[in-house]
Protein backbone atom coordinates (compact mmCIF):
# COMPACT_ATOMS: atom_id res chain seq x y z
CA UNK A 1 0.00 0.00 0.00
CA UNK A 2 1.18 3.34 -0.63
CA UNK A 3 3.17 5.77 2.30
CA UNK A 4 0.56 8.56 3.42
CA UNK A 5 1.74 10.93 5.70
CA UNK A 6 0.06 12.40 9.15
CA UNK A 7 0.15 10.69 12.04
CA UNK A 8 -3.12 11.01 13.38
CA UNK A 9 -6.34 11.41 12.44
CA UNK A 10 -10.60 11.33 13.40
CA UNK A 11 -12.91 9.45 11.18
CA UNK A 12 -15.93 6.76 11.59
CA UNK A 13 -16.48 3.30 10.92
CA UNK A 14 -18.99 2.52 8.65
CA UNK A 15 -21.26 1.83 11.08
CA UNK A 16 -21.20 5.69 12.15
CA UNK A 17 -18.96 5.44 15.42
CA UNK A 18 -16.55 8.31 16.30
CA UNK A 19 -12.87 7.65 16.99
CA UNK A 20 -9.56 8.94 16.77
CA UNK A 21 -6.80 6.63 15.65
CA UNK A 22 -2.42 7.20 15.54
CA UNK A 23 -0.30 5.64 13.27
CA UNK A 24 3.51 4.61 12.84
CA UNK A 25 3.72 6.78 9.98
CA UNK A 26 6.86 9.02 9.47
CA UNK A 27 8.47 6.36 12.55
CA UNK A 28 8.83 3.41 10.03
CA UNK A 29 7.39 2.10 6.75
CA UNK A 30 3.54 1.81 6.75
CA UNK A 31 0.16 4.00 6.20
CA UNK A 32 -0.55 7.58 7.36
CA UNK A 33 -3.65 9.70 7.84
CA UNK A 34 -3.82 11.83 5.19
CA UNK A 35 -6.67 9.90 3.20
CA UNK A 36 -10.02 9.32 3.06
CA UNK A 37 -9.91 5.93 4.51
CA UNK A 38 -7.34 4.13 6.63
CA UNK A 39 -6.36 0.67 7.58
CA UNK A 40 -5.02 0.42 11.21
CA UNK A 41 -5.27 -2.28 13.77
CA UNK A 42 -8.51 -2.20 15.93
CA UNK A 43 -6.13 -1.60 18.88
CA UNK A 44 -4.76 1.51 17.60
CA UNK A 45 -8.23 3.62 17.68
CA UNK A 46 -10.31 5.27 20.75
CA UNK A 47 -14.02 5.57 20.53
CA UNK A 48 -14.86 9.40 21.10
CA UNK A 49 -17.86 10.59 22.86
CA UNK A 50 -20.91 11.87 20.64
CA UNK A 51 -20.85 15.35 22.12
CA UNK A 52 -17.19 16.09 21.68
CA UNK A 53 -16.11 18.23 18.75
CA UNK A 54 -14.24 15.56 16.67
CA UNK A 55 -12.50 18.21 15.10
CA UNK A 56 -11.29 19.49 18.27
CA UNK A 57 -9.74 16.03 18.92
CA UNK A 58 -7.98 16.25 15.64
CA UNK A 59 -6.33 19.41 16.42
CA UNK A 60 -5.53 18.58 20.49
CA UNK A 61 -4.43 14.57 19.56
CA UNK A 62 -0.88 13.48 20.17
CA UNK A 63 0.07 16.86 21.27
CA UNK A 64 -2.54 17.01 24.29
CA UNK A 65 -1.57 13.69 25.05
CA UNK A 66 2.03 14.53 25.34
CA UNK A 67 1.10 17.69 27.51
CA UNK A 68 -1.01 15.78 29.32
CA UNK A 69 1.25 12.82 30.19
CA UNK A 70 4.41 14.98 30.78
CA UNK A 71 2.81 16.94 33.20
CA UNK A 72 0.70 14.54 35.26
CA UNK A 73 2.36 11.62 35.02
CA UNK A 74 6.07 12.18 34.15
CA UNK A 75 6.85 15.66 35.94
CA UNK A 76 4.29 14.31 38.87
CA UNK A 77 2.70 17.63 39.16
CA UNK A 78 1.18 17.90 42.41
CA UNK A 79 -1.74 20.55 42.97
CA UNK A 80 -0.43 24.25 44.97
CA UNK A 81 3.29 23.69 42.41
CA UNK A 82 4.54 26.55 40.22
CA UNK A 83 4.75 25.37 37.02
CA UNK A 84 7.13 27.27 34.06
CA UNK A 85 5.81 26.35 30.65
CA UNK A 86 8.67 26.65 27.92
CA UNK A 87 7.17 27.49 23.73
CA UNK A 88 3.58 27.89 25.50
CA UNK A 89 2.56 29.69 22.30
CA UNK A 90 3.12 26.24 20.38
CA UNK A 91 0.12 23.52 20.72
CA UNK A 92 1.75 21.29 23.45
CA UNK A 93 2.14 24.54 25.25
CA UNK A 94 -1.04 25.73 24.98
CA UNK A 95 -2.21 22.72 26.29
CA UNK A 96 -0.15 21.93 28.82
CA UNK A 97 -1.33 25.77 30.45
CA UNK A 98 -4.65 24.62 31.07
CA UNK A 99 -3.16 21.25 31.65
CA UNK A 100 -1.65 22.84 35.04
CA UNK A 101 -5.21 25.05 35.53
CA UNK A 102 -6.83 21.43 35.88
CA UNK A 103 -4.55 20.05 38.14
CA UNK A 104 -4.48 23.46 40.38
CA UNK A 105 -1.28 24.84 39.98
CA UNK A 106 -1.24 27.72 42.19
CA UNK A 107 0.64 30.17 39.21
CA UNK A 108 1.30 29.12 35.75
CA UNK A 109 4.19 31.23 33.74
CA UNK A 110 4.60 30.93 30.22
CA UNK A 111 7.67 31.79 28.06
CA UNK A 112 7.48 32.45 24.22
CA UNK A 113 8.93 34.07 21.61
CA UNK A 114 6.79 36.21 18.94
CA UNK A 115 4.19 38.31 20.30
CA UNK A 116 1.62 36.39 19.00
CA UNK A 117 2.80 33.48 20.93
CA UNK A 118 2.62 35.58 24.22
CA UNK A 119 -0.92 36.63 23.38
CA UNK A 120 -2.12 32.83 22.69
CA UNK A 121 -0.37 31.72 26.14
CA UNK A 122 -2.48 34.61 27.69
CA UNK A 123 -5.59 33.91 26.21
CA UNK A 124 -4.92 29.60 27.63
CA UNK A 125 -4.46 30.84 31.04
CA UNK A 126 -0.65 32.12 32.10
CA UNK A 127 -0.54 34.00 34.70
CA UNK A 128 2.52 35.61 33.88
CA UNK A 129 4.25 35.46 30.42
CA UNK A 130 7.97 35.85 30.01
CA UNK A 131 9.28 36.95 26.18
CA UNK A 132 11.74 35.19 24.38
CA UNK A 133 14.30 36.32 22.04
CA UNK A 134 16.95 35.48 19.64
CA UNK A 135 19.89 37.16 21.39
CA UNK A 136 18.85 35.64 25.09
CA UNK A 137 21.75 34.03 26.96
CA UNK A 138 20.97 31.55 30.00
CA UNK A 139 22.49 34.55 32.64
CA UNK A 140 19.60 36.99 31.24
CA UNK A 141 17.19 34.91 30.67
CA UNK A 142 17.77 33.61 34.15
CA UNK A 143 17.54 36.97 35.49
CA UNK A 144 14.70 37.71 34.05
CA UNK A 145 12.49 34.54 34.42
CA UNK A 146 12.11 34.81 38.53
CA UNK A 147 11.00 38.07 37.74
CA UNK A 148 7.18 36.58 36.73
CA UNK A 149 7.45 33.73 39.49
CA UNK A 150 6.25 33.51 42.71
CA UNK A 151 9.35 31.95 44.42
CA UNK A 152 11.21 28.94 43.02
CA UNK A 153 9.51 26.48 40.29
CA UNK A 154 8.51 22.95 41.09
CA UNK A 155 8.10 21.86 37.29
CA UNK A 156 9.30 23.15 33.77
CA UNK A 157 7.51 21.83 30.74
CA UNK A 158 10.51 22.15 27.95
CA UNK A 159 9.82 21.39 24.30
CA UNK A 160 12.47 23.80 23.36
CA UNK A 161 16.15 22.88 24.91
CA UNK A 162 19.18 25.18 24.81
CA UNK A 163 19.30 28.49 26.48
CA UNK A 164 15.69 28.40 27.25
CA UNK A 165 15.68 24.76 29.09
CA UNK A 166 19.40 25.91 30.87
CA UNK A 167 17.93 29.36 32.09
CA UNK A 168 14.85 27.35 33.56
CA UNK A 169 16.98 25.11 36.04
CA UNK A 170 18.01 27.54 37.70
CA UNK A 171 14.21 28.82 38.60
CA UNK A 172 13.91 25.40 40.17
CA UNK A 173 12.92 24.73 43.57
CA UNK A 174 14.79 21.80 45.63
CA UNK A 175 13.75 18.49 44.00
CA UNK A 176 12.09 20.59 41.02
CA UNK A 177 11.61 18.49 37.89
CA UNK A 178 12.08 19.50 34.01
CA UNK A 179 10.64 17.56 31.93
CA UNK A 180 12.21 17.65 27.66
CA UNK A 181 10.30 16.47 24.93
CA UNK A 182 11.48 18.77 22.05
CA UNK A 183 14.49 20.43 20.89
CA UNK A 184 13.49 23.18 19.11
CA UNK A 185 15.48 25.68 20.20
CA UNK A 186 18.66 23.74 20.55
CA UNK A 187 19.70 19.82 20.18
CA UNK A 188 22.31 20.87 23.33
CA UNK A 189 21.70 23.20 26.53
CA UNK A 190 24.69 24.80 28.37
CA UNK A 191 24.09 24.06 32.44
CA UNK A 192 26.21 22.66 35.01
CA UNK A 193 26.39 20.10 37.32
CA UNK A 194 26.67 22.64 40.10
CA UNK A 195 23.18 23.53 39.26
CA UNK A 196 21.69 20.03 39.53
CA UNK A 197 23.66 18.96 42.35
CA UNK A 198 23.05 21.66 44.47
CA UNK A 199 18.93 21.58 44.88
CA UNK A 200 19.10 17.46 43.25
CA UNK A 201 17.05 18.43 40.77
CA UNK A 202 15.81 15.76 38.10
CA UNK A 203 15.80 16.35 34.84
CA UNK A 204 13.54 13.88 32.58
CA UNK A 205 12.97 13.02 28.97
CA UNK A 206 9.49 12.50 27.43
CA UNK A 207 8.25 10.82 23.53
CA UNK A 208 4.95 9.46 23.44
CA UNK A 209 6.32 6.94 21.14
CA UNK A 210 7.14 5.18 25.12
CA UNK A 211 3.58 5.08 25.80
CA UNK A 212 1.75 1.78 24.95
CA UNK A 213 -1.34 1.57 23.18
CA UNK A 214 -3.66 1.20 26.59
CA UNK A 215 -1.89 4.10 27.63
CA UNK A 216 -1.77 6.39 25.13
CA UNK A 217 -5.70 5.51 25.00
CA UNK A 218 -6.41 6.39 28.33
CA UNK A 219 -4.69 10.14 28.05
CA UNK A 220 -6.70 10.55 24.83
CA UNK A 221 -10.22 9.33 26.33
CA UNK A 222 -8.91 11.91 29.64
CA UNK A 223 -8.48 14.66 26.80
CA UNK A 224 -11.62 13.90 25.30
CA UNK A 225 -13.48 14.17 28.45
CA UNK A 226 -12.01 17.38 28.96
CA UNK A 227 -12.49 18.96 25.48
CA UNK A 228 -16.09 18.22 25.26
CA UNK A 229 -16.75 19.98 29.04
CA UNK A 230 -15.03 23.04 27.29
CA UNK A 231 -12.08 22.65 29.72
CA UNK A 232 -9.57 22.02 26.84
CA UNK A 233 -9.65 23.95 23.86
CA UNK A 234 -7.26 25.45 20.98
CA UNK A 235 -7.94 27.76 17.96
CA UNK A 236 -7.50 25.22 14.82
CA UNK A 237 -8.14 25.95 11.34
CA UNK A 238 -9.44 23.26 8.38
CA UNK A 239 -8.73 22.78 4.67
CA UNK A 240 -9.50 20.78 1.86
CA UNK A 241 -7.15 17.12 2.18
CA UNK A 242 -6.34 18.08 -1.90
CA UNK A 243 -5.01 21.26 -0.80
CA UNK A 244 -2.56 19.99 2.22
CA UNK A 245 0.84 20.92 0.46
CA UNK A 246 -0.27 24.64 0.09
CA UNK A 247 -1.57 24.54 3.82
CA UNK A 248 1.57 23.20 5.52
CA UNK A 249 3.32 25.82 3.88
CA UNK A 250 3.30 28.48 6.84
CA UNK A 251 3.12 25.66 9.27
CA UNK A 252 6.72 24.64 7.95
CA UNK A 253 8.31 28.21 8.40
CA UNK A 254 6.57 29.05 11.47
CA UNK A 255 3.52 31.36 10.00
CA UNK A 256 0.99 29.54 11.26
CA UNK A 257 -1.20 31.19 13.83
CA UNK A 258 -3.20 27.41 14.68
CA UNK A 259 -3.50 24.01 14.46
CA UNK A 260 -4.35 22.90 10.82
CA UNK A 261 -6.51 20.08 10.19
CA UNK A 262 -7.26 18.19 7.05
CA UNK A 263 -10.71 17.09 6.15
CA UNK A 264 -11.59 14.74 3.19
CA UNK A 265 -14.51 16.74 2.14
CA UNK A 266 -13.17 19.75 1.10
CA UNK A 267 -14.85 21.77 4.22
CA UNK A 268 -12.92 24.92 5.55
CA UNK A 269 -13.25 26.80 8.82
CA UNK A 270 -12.13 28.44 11.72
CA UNK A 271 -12.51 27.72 15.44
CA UNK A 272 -11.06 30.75 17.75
């Protein structure tokens, strides 16, 4: 059969049920999402509720789950903690704000770059939002990151690395946690052992490609849950499936402003 990209994807089976489905596409050899009908094992899908936008789901997916699980789960997030939220502009980000709302953080601060970014991380729920730039270095951005916290952090959500994840060790309370699952702004980040050693601080890695399939269900049913009480949402965007070189374009060089999501018959919208 022939290699389709996408990952993930919503659909129905013939006999009308909801459900959102992953694949091992772009991880080895095998079938993606991007057509109008998919072969997957029964194990990889997850029956959605009725009242859910299934759209929604599309857009939230594998990126929900990974805020969801590196927050809750990995980090061990425990309600009345600080948490620091690294790209919160991005859709993990976004997430992963109202992520720590549910799970009553006590303040949530959110670092991004553009200015859109800082407005999106706003409108999901930071209580604070810290700007990012091209020419920070960990000792200024260090400086300046305590200066939207209420005392030390107990857990960083880092999708970016580099100067970003160094500068965010050092806002970390004794025993804090950082969790990684992206590189974005750096494949390597310049701290010390001093700076681990001296509060034992843990820094963790994260890929959802660990979680099995009961697992990975269970966050996405969780999500679900949450989406359709309006307690997770995210601005998302839909286009034609014929037109899905043209619309990856600005999500390639950064221009996109939301989630883009692919439907088979040709329907566009927007959801802000």
């Amino acid at each position: 059969m022939p290699y389709l990209p996408g990952v993930q994807g919503v659909g129905r089976l013939d006999d009308g049920t909801p459900l959102w489905f992953s694949t091992t596409a772009g991880m080895r050899p095998g079938d993606g999402s991007m057509a109008e009908y998919c072969v997957l094992p029964a194990a990889d899908v997850v029956t959605l509720p009725d009242d859910v936008d299934h759209t929604l789901i599309a857009a939230l997916g594998l990126s929900a789950v990974a805020a969801w699980v590196t927050l809750t789960s990995r980090g061990e997030m425990r309600q009345g903690e600080q948490v620091l939220v690294l790209g919160a502009g991005g859709v993990v980000g976004q997430v992963a704000l109202q992520v720590a709302r549910l799970h009553g953080a006590r303040r949530i601060i959110a670092a991004c770059r553009s200015t859109a970014a800082q407005e999106r991380a706003r409108k999901r729920g930071a209580d604070a939002v810290v700007a990012l730039t091209d020419f920070d270095d960990v000792e200024s951005l260090a400086a300046r990151l305590p200066e939207a916290c209420d005392g030390p952090v107990d857990v960083v959500l880092d999708p970016l690395f580099g100067v970003p994840a160094a500068a965010a060790l050092r806002t970390l309370n004794a025993h804090g946690r950082l969790v990684n699952l992206g590189s974005s702004a750096g494949e390597h980040a310049p701290f010390d052992s001093a700076t681990l050693r001296s509060r034992s601080l843990r820094l963790l890695g994260y890929t959802n490609n660990e979680l099995s399939t009961e697992q990975k269900a269970r966050a996405l049913r969780v999500v679900a849950d949450h989406a359709a009480a309006g307690r997770l949402v995210l601005d998302y965007e839909t286009t034609s499936l014929t037109d899905a070189g043209e619309a990856w374009s600005p999500q390639a060089d950064g221009r996109a402003t939301s989630r883009i999501v692919l439907t088979p018959d040709g329907t566009t919208c927007r959801n802000t």
